[in-house]
PDB file of N, CA and C in Angstrom:
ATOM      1  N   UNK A   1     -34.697  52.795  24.942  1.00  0.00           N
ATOM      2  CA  UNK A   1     -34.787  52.056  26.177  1.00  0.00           C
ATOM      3  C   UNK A   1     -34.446  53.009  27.323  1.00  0.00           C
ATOM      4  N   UNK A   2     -35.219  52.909  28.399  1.00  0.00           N
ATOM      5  CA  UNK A   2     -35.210  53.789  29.272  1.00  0.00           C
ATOM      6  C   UNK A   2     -33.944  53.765  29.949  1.00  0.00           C
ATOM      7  N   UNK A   3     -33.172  54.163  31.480  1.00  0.00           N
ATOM      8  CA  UNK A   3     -32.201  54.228  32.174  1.00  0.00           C
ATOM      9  C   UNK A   3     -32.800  53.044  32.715  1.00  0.00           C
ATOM     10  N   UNK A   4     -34.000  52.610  33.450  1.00  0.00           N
ATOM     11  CA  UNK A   4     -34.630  51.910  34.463  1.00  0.00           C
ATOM     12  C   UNK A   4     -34.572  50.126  33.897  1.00  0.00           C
ATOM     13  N   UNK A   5     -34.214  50.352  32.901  1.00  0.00           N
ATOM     14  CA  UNK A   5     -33.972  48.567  32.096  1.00  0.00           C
ATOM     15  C   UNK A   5     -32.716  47.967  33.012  1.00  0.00           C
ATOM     16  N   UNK A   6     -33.605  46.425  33.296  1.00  0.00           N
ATOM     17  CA  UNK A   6     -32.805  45.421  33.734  1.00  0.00           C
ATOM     18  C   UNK A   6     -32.101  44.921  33.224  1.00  0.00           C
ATOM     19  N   UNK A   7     -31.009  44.598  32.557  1.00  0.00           N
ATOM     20  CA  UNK A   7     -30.194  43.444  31.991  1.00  0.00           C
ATOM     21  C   UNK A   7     -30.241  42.024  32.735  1.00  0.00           C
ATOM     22  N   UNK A   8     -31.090  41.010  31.729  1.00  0.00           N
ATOM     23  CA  UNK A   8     -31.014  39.715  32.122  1.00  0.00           C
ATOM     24  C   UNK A   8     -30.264  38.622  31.465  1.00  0.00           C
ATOM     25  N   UNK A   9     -30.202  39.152  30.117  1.00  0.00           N
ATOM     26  CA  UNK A   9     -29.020  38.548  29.498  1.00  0.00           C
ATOM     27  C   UNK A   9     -28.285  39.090  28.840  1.00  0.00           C
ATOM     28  N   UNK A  10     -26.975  39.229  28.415  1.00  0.00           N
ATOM     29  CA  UNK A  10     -26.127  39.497  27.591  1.00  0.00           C
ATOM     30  C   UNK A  10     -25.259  38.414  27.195  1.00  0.00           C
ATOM     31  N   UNK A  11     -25.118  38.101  26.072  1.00  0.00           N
ATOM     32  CA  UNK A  11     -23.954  36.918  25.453  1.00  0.00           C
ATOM     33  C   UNK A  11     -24.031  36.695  24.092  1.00  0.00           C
ATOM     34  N   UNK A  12     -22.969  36.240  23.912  1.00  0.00           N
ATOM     35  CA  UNK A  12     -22.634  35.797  22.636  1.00  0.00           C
ATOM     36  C   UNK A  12     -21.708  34.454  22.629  1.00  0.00           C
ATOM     37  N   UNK A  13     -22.325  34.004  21.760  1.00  0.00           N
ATOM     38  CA  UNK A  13     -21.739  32.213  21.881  1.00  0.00           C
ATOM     39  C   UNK A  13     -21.418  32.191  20.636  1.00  0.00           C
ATOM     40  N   UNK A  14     -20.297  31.359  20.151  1.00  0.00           N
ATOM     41  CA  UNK A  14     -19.650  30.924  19.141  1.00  0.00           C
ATOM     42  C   UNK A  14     -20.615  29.298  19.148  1.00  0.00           C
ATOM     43  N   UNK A  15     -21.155  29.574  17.659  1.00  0.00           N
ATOM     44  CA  UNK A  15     -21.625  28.139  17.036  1.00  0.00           C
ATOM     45  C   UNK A  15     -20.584  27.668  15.936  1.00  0.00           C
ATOM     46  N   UNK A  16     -19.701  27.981  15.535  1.00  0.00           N
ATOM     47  CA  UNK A  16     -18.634  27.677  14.538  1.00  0.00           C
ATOM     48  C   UNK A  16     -17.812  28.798  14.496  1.00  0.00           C
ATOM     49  N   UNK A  17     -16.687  28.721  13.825  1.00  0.00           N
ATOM     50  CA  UNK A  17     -15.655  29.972  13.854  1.00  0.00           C
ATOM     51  C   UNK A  17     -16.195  31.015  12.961  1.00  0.00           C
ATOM     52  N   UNK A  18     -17.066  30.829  11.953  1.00  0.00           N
ATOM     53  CA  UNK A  18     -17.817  32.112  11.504  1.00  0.00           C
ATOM     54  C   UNK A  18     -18.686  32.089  11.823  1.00  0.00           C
ATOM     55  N   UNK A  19     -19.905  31.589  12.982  1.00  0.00           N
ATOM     56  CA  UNK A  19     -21.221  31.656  12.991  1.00  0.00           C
ATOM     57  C   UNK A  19     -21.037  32.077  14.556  1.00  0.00           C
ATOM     58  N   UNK A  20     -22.152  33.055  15.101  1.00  0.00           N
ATOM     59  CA  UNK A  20     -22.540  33.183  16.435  1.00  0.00           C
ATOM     60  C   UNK A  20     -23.955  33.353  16.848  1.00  0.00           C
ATOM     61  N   UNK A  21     -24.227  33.230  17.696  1.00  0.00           N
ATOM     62  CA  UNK A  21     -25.813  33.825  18.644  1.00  0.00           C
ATOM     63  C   UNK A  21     -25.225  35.280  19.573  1.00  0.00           C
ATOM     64  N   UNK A  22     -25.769  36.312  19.198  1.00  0.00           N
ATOM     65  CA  UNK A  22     -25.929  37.391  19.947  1.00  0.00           C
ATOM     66  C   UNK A  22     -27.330  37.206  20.922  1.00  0.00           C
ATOM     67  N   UNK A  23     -26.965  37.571  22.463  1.00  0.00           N
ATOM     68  CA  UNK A  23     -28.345  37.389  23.308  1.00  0.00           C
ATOM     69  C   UNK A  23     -28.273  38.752  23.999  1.00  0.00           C
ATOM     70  N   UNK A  24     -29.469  39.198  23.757  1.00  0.00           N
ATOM     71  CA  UNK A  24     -29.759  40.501  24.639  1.00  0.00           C
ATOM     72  C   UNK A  24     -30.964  40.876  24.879  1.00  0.00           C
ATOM     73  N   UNK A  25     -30.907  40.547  26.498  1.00  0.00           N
ATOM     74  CA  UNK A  25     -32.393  40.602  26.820  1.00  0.00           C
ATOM     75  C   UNK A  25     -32.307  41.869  28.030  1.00  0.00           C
ATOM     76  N   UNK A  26     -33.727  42.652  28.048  1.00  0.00           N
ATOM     77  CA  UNK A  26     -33.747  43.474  29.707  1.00  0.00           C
ATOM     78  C   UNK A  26     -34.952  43.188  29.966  1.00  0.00           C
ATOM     79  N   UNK A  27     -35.373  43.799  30.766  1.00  0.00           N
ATOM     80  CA  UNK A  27     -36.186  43.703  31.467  1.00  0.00           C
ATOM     81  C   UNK A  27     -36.969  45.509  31.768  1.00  0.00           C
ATOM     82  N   UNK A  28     -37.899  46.072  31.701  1.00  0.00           N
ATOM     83  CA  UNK A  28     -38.297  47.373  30.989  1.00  0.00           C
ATOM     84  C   UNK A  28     -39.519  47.619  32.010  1.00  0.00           C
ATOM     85  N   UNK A  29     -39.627  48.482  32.842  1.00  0.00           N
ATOM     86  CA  UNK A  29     -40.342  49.353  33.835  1.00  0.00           C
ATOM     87  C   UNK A  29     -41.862  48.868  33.039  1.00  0.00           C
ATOM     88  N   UNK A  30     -42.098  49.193  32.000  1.00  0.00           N
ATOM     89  CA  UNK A  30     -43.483  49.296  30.811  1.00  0.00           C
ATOM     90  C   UNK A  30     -43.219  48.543  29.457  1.00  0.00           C
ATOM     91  N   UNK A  31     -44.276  48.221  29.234  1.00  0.00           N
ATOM     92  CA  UNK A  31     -44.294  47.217  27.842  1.00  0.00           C
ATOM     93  C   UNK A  31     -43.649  48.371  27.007  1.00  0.00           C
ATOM     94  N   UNK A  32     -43.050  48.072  25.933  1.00  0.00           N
ATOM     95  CA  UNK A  32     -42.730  48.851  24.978  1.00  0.00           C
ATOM     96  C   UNK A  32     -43.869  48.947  23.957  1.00  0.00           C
ATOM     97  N   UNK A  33     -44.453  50.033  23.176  1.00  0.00           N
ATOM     98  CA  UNK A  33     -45.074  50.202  22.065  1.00  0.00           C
ATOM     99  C   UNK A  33     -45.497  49.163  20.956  1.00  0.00           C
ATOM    100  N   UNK A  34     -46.489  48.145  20.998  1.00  0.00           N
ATOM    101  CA  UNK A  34     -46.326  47.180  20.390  1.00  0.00           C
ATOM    102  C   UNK A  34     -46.167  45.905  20.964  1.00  0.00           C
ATOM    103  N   UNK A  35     -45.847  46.081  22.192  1.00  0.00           N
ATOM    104  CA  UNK A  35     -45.697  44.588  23.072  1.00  0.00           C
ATOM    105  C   UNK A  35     -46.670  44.624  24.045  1.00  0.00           C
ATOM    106  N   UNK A  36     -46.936  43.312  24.622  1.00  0.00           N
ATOM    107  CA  UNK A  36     -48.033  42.911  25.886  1.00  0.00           C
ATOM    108  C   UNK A  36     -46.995  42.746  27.313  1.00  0.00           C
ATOM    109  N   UNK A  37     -45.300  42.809  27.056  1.00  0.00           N
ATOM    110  CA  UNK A  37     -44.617  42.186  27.863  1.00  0.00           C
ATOM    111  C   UNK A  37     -43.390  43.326  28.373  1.00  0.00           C
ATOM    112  N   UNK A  38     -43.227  42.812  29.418  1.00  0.00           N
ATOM    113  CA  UNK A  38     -41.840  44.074  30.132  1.00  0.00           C
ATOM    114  C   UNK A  38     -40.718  43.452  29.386  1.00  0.00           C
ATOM    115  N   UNK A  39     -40.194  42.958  28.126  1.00  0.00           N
ATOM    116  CA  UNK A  39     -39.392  42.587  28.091  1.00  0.00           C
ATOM    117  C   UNK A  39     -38.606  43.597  26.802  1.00  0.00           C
ATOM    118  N   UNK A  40     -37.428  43.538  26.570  1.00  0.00           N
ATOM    119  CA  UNK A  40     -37.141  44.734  25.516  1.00  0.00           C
ATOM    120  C   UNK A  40     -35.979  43.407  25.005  1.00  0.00           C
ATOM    121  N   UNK A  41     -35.877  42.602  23.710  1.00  0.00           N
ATOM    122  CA  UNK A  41     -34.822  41.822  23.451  1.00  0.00           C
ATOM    123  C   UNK A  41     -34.210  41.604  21.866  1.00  0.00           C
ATOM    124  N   UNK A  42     -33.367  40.949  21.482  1.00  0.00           N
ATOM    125  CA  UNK A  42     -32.734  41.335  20.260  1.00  0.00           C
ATOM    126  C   UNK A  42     -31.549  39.923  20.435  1.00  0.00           C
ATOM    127  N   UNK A  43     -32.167  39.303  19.902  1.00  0.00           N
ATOM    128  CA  UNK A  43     -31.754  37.994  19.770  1.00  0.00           C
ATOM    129  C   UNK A  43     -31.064  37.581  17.779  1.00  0.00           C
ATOM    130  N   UNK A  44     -30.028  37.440  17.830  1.00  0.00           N
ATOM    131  CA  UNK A  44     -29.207  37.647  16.670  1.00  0.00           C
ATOM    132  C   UNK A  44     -28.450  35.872  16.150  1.00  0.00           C
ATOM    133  N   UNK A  45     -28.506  35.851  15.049  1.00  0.00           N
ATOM    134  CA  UNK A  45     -27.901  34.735  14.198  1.00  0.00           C
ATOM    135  C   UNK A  45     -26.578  35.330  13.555  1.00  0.00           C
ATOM    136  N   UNK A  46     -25.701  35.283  13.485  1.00  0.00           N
ATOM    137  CA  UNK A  46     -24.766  35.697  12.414  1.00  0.00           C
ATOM    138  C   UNK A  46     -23.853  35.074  12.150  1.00  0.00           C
ATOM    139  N   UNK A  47     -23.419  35.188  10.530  1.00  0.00           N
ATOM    140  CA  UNK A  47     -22.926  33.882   9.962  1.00  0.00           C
ATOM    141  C   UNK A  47     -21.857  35.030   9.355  1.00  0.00           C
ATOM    142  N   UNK A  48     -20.419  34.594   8.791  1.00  0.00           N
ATOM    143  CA  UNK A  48     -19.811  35.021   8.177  1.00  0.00           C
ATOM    144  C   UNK A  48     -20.052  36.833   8.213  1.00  0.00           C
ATOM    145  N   UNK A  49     -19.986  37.352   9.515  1.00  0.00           N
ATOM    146  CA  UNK A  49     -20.245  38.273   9.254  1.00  0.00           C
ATOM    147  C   UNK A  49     -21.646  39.312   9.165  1.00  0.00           C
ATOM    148  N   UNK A  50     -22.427  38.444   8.721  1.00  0.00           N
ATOM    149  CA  UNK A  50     -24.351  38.923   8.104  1.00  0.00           C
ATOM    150  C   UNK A  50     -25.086  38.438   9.056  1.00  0.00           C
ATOM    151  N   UNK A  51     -26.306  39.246   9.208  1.00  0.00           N
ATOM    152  CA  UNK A  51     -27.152  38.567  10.553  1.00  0.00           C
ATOM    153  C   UNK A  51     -27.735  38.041   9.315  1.00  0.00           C
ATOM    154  N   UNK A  52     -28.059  36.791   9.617  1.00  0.00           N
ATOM    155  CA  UNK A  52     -29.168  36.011   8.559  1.00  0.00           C
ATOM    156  C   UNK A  52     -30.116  36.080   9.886  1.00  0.00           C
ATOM    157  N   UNK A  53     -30.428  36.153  10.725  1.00  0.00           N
ATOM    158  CA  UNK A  53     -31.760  35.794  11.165  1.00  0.00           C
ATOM    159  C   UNK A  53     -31.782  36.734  12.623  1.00  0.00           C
ATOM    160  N   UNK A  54     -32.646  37.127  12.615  1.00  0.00           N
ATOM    161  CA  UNK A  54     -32.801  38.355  14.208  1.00  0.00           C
ATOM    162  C   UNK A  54     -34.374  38.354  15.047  1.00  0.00           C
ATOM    163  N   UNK A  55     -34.608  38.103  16.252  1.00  0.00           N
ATOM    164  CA  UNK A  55     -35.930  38.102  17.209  1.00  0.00           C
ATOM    165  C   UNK A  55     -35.581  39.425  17.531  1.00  0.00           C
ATOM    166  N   UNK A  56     -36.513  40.303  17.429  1.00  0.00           N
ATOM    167  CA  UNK A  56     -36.604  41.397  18.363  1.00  0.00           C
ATOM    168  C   UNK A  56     -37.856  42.436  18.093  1.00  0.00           C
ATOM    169  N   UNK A  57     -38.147  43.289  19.593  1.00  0.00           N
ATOM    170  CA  UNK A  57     -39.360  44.247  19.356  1.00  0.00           C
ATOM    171  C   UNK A  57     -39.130  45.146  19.866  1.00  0.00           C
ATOM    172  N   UNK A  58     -38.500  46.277  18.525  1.00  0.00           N
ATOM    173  CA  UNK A  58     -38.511  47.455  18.565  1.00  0.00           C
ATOM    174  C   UNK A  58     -39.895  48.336  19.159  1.00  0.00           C
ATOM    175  N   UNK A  59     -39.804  49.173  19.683  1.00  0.00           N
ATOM    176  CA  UNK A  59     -40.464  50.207  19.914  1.00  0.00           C
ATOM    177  C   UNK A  59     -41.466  50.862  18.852  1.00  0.00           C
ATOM    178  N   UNK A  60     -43.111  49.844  18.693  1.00  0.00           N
ATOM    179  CA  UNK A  60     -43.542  50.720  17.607  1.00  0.00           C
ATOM    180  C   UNK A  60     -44.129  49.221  16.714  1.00  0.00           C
ATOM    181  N   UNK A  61     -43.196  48.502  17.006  1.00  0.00           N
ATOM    182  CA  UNK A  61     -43.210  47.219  15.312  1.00  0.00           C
ATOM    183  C   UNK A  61     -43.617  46.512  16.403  1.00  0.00           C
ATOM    184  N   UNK A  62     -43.589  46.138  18.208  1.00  0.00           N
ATOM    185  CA  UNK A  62     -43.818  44.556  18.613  1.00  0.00           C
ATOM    186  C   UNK A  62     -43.082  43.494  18.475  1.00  0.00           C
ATOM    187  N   UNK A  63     -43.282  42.622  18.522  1.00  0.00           N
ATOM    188  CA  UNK A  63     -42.910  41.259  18.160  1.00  0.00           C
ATOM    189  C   UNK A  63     -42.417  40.749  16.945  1.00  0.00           C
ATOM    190  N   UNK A  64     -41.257  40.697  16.404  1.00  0.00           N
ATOM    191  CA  UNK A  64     -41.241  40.151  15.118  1.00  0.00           C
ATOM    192  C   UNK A  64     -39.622  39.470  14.839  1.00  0.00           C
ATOM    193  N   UNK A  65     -39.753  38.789  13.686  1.00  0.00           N
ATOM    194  CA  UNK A  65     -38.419  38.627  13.760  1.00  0.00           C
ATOM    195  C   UNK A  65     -38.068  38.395  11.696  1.00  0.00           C
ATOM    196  N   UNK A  66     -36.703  38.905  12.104  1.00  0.00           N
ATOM    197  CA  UNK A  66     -36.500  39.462  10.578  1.00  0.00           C
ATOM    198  C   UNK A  66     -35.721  37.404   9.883  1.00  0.00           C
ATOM    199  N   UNK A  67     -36.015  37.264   8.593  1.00  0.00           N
ATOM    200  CA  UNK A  67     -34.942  36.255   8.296  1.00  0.00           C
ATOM    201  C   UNK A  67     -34.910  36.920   6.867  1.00  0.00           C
ATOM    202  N   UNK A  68     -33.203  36.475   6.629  1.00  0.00           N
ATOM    203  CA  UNK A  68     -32.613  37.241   5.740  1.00  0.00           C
ATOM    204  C   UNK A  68     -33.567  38.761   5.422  1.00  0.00           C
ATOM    205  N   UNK A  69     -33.894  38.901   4.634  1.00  0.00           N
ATOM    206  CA  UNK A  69     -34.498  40.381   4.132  1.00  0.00           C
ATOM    207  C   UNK A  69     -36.208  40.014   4.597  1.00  0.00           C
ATOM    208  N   UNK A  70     -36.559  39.449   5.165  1.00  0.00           N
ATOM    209  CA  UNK A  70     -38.032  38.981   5.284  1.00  0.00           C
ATOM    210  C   UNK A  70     -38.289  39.494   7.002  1.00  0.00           C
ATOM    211  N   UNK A  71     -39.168  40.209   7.299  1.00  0.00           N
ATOM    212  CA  UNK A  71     -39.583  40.323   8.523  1.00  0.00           C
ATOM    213  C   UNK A  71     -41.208  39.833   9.016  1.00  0.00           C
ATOM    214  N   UNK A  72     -41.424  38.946   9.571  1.00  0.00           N
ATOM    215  CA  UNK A  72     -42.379  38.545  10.038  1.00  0.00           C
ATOM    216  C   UNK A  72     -42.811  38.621  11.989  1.00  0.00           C
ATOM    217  N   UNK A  73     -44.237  38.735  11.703  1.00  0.00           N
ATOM    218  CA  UNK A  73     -44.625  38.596  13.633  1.00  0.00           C
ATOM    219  C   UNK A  73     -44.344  37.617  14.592  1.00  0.00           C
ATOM    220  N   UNK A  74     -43.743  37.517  15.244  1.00  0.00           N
ATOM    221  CA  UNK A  74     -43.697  36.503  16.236  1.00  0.00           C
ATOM    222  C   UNK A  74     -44.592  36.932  17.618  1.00  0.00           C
ATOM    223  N   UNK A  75     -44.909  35.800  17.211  1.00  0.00           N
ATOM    224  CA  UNK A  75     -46.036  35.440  19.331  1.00  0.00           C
ATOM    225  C   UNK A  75     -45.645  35.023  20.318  1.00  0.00           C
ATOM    226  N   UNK A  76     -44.623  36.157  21.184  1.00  0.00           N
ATOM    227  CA  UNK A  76     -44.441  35.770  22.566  1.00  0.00           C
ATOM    228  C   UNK A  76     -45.595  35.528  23.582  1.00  0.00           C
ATOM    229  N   UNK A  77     -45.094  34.336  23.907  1.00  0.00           N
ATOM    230  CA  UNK A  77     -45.273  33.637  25.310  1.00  0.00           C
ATOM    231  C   UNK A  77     -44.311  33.986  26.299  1.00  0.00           C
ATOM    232  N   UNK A  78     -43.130  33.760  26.620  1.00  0.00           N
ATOM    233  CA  UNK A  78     -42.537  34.059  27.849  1.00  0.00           C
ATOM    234  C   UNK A  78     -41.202  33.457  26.662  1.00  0.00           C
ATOM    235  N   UNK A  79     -40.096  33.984  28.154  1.00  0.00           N
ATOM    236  CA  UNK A  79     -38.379  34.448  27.749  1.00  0.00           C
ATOM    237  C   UNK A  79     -38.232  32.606  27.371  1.00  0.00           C
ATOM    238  N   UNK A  80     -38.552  32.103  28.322  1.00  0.00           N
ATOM    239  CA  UNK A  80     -38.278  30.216  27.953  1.00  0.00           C
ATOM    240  C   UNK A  80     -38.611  30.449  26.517  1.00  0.00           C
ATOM    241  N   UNK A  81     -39.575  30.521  26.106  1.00  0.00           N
ATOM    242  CA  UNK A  81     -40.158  29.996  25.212  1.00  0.00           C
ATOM    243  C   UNK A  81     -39.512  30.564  23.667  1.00  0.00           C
ATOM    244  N   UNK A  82     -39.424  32.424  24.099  1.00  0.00           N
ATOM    245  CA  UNK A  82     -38.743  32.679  22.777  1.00  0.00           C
ATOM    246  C   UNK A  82     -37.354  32.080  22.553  1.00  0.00           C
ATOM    247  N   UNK A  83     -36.243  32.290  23.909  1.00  0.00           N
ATOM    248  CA  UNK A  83     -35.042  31.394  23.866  1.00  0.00           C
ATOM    249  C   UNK A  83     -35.765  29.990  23.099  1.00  0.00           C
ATOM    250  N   UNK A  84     -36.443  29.343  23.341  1.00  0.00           N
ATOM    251  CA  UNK A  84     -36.222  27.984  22.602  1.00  0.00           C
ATOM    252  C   UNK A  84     -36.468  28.020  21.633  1.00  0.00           C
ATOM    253  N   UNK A  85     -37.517  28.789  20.620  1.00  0.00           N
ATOM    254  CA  UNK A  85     -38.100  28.786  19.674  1.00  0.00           C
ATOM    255  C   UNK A  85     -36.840  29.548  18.910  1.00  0.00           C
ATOM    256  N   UNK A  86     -35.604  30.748  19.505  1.00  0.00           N
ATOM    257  CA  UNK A  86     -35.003  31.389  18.425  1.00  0.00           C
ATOM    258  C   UNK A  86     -34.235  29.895  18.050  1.00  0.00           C
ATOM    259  N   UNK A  87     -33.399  29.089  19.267  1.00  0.00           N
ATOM    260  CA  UNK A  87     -32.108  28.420  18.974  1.00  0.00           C
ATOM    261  C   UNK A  87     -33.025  27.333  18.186  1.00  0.00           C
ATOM    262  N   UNK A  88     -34.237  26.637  18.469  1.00  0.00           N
ATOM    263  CA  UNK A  88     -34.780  26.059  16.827  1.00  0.00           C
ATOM    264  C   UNK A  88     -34.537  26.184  15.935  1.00  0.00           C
ATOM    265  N   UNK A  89     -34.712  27.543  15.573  1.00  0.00           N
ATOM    266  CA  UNK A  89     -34.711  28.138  13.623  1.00  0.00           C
ATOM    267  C   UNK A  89     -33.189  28.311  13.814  1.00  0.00           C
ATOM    268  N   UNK A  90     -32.208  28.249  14.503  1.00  0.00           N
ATOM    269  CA  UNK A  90     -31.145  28.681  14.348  1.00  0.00           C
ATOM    270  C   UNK A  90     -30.349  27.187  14.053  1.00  0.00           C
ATOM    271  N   UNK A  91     -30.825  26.363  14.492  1.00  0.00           N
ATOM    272  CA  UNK A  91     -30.526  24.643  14.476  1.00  0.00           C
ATOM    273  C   UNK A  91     -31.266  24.338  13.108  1.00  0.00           C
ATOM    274  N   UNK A  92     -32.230  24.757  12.857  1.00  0.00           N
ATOM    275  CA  UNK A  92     -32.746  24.425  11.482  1.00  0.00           C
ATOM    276  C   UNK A  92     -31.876  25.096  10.255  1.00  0.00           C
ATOM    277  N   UNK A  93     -31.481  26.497  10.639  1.00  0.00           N
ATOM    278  CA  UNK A  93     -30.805  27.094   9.807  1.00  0.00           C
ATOM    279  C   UNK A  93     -29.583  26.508   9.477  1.00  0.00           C
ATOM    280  N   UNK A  94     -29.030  26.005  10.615  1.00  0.00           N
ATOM    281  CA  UNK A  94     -27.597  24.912  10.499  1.00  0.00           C
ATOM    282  C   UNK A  94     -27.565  23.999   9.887  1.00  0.00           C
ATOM    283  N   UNK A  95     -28.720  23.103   9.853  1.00  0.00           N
ATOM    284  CA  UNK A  95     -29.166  22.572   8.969  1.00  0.00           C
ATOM    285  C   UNK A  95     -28.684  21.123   9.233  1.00  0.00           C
TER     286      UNK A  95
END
């Protein structure tokens, strides 16, 4: 990530005393390698310790998001949309 990245979000929220949401979003001069979007983000599940579930697009891979050992593509639309779609699977994951 370049020097020129915006920070638009940073946080971490407690969903239970072992479970959290890591949020980290910028904002990026140029699409990164693999993306259509200025956005550079890394959106995290972690339970006891283990990320069970992660949104993010590395430099190269695009769009994707890992669950447990499984990595699949995800199709951004806009920051609304991935925010809603991660805390979904993360509410589903809760179960």
């Amino acid at each position: 990530m370049t020097n020129d990245a915006k920070p638009l979000l940073k946080r971490r929220q407690f969903r239970t005393e072992d479970a959290f949401v890591e949020l980290s979003v910028f904002e990026v001069p140029a699409p990164l390698s693999g993306s259509t979007h200025r956005y550079k983000y890394r959106l995290a599940y972690v339970v006891s310790g283990i990320c069970i579930m992660r949104y993010d697009n590395e430099a190269g891979k695009g769009d994707h998001k890992h669950v447990g050992a499984k990595e699949v593509p995800y199709s951004f639309h806009d920051l609304a949309t991935l925010l809603r779609d991660f805390f979904a699977d993360v509410e589903r994951m809760e179960g």
